[in-house]
C-alpha atoms as a PDB file:
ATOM      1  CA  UNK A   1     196.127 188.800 -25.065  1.00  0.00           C
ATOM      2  CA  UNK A   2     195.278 188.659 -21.259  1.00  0.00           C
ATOM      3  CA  UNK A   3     191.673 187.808 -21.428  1.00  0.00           C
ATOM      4  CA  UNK A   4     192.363 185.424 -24.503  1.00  0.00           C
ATOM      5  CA  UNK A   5     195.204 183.504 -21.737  1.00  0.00           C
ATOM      6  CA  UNK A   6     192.391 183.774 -18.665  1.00  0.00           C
ATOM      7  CA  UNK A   7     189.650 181.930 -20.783  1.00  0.00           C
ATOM      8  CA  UNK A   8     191.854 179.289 -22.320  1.00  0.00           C
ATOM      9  CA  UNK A   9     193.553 178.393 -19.183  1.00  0.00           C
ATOM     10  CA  UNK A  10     190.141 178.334 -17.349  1.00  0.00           C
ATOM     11  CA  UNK A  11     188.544 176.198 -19.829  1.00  0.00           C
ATOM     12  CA  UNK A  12     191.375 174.090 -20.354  1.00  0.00           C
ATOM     13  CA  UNK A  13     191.889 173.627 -16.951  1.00  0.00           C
ATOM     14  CA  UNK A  14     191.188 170.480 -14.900  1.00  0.00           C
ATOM     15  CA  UNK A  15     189.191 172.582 -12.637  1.00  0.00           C
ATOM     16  CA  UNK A  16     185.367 172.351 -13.558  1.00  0.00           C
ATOM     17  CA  UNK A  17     183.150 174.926 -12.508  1.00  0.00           C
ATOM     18  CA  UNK A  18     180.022 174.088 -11.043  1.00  0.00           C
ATOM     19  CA  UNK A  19     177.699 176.584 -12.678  1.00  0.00           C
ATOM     20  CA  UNK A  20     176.988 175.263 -16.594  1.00  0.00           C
ATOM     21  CA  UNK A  21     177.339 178.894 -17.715  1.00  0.00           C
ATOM     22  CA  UNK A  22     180.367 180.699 -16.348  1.00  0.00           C
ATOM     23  CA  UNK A  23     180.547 184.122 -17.428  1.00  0.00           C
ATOM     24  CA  UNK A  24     183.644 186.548 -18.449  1.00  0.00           C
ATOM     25  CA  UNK A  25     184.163 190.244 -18.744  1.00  0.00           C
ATOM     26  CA  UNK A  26     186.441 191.743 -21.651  1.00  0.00           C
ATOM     27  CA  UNK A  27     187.120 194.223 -23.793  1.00  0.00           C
ATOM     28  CA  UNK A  28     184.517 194.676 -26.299  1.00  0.00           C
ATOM     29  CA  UNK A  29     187.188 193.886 -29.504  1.00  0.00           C
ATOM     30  CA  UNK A  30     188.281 190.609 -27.461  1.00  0.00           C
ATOM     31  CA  UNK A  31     184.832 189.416 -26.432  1.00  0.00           C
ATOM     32  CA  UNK A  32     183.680 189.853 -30.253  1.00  0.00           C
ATOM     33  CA  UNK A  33     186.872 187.605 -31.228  1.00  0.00           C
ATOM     34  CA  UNK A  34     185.190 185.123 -28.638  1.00  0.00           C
ATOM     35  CA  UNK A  35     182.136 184.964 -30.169  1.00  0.00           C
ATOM     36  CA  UNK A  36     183.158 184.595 -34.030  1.00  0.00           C
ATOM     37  CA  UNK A  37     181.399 182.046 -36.116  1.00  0.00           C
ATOM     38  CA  UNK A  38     183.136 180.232 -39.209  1.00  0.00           C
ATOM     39  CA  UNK A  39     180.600 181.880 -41.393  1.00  0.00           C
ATOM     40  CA  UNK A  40     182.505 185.684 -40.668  1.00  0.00           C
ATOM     41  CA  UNK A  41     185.747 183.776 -42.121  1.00  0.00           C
ATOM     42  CA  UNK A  42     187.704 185.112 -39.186  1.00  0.00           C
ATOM     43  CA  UNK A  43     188.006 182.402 -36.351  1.00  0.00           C
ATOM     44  CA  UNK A  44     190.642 182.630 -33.972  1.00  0.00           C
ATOM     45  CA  UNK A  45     193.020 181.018 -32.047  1.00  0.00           C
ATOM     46  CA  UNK A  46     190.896 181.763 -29.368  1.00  0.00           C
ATOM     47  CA  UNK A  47     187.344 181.588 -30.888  1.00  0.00           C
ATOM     48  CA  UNK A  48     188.360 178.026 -31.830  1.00  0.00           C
ATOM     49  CA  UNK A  49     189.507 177.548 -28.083  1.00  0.00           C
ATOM     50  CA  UNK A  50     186.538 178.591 -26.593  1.00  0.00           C
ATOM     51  CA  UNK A  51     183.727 177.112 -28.718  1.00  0.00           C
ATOM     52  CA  UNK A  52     185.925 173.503 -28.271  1.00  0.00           C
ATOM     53  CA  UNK A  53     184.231 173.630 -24.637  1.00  0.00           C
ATOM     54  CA  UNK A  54     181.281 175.333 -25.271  1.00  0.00           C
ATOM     55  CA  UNK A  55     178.923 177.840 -26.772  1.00  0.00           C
ATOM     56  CA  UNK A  56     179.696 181.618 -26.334  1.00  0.00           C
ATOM     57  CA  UNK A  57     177.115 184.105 -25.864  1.00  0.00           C
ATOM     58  CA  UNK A  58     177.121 188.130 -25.601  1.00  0.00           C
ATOM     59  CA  UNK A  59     175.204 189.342 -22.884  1.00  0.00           C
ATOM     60  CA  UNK A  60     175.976 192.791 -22.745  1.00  0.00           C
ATOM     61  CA  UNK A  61     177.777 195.675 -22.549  1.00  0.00           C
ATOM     62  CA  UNK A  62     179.131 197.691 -19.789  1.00  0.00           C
ATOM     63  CA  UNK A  63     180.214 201.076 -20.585  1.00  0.00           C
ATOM     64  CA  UNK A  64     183.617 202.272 -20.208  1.00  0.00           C
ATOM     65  CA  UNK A  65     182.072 205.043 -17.482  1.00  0.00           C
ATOM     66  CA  UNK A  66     181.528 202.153 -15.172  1.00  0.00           C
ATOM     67  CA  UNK A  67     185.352 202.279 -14.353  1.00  0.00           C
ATOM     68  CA  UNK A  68     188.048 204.301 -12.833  1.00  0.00           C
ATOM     69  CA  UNK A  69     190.058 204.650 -14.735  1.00  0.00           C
ATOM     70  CA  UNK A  70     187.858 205.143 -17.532  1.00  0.00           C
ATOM     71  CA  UNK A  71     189.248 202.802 -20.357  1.00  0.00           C
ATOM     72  CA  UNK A  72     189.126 204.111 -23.599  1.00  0.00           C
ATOM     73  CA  UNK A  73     186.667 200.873 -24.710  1.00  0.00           C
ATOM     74  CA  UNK A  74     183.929 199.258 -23.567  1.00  0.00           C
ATOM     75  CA  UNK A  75     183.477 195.898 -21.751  1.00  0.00           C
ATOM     76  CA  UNK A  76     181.231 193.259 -22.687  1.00  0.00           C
ATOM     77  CA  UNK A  77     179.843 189.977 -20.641  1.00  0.00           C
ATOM     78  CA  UNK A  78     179.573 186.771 -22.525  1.00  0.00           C
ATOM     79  CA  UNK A  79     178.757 183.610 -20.809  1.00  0.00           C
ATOM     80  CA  UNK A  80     180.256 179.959 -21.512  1.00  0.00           C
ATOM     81  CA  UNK A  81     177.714 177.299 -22.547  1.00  0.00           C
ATOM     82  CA  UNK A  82     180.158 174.650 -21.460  1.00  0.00           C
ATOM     83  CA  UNK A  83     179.590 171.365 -23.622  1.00  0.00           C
ATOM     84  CA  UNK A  84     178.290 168.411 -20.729  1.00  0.00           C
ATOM     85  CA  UNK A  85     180.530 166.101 -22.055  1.00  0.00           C
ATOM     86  CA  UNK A  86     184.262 166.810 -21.930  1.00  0.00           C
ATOM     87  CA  UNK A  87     186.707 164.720 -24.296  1.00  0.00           C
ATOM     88  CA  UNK A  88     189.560 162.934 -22.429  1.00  0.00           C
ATOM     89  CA  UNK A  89     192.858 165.347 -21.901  1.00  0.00           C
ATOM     90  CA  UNK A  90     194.939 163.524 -24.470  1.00  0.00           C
ATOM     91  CA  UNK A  91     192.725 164.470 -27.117  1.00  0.00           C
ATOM     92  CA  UNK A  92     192.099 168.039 -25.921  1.00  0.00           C
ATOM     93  CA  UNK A  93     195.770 168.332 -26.268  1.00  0.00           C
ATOM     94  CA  UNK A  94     196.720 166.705 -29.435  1.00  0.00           C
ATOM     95  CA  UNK A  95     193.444 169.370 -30.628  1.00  0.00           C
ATOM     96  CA  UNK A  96     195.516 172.594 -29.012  1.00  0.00           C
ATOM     97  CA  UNK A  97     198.666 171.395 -30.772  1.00  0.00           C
ATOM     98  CA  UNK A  98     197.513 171.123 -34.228  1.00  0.00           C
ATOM     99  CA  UNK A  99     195.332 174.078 -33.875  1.00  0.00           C
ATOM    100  CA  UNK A 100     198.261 176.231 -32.403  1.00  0.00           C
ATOM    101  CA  UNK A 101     200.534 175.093 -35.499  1.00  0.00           C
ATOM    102  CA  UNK A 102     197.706 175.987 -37.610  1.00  0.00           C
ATOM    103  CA  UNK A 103     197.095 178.929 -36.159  1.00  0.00           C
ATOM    104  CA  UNK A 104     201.118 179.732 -35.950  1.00  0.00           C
ATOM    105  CA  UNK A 105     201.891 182.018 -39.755  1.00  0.00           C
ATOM    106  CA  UNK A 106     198.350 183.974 -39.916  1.00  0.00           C
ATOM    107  CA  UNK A 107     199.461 184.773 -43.291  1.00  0.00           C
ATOM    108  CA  UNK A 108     200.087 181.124 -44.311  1.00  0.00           C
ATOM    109  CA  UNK A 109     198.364 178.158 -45.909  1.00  0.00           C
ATOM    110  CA  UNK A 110     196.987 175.898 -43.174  1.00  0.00           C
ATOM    111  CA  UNK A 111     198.171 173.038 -45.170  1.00  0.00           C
ATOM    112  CA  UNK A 112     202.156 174.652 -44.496  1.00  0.00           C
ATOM    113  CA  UNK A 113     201.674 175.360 -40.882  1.00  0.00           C
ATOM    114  CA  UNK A 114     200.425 171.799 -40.317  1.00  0.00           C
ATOM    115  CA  UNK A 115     203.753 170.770 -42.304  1.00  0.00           C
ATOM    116  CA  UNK A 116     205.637 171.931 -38.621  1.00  0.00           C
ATOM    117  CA  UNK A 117     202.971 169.196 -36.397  1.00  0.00           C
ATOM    118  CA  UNK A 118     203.119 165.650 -39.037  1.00  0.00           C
ATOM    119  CA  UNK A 119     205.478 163.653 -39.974  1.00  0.00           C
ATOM    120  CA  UNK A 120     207.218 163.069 -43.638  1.00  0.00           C
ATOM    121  CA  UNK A 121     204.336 160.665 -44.829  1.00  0.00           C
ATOM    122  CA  UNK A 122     201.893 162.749 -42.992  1.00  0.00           C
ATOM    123  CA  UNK A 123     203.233 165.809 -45.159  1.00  0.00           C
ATOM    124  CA  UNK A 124     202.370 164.018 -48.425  1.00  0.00           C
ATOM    125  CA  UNK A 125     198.759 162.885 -47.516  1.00  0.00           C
ATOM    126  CA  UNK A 126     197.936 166.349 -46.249  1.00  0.00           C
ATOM    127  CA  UNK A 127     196.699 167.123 -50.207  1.00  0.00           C
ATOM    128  CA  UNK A 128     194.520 164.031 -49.909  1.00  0.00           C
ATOM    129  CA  UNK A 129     193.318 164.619 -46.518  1.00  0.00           C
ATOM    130  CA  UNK A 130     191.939 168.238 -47.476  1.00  0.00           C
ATOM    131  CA  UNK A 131     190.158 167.328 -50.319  1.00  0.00           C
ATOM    132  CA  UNK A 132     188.784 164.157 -48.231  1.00  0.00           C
ATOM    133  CA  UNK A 133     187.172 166.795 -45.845  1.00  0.00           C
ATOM    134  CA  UNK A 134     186.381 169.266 -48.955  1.00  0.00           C
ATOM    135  CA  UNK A 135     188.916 171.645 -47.590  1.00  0.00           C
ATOM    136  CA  UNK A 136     190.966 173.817 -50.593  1.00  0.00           C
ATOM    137  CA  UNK A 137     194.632 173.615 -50.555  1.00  0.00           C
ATOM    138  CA  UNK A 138     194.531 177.473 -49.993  1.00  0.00           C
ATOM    139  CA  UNK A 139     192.178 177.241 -47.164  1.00  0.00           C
ATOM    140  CA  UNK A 140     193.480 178.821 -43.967  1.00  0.00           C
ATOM    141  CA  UNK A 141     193.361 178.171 -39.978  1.00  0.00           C
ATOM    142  CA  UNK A 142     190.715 181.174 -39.496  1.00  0.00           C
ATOM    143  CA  UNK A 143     188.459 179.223 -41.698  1.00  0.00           C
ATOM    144  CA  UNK A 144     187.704 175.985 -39.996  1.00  0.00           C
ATOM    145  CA  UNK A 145     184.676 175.464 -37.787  1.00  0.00           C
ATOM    146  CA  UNK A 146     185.419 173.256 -34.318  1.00  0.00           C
ATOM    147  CA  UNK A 147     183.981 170.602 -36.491  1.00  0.00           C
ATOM    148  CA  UNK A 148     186.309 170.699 -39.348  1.00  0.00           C
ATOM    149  CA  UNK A 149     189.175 170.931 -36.733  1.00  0.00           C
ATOM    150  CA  UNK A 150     188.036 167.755 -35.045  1.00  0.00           C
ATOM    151  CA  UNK A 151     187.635 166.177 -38.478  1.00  0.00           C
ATOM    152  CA  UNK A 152     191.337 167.279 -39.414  1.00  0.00           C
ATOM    153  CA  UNK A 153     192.945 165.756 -36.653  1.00  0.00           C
ATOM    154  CA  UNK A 154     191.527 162.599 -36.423  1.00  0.00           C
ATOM    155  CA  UNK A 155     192.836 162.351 -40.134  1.00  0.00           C
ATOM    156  CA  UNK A 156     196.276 163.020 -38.863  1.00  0.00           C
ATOM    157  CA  UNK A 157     195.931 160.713 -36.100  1.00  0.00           C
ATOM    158  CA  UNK A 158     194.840 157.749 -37.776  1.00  0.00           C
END
């Protein structure tokens, strides 16, 4: 939970680091979470947040004998990709809050968490605006790419 808070507020923040590339240390479990692709079926709240800003990439591991006290996991490096262009802060935060709500029930459709984020008339066109972007009415958060995301929510802005 720590190291997913660190990287979303640093990457969400208005603060833009000068190097193209910054680079994180985590757990090995969290850093993995980082790096999941849409193709494993298991994105994340904070996969998703991440790869909005840029490309994650392991770089390697560092033993849990390189500190005291020794943890009972090892670390891992990745490095940030960030994307050069960064989308205005209004969209970045209409993204978060559908995400989050999507992201909300684990267990649950996407199409109910998103219920929580629309409006009544939004509600109703969410059937048509999954099949529009060839998304099943069981589909759930953890199986969206960014680019579906994005897709999604300029649906539900329009």
């Amino acid at each position: 939970v720590f190291t997913s808070r660190c990287i979303s507020w640093h990457m969400k923040s208005s603060f833009r680091p000068t190097a193209s590339s910054p680079a994180a240390i985590s757990r090995s479990n969290s850093a993995m979470w980082v790096l999941r692709r849409v193709s494993s079926s298991s994105m994340s709240l904070l996969s998703v947040s991440v790869q909005y800003y840029g490309i994650p990439e392991y770089l390697f591991t560092v033993p849990s004998s390189s500190f005291w006290p020794v943890p009972k996991v090892d670390s891992a490096v990745i490095a940030i990709k960030l994307h050069s262009r960064r989308l205005p802060e209004a969209a970045a935060l209409e993204f978060f809050r559908v995400v989050k709500a999507g992201f909300a029930n684990r267990r649950k459709l996407l199409i109910k968490n998103l219920k929580a984020v629309v409006d009544k008339d939004m509600q109703v066109r969410l059937p048509d605006i999954f099949r529009k972007l060839g998304l099943s009415s069981t589909a759930r958060a953890q199986e969206l790419s960014v680019q579906k995301w994005k897709e999604l929510i300029t649906l539900l802005v329009e």
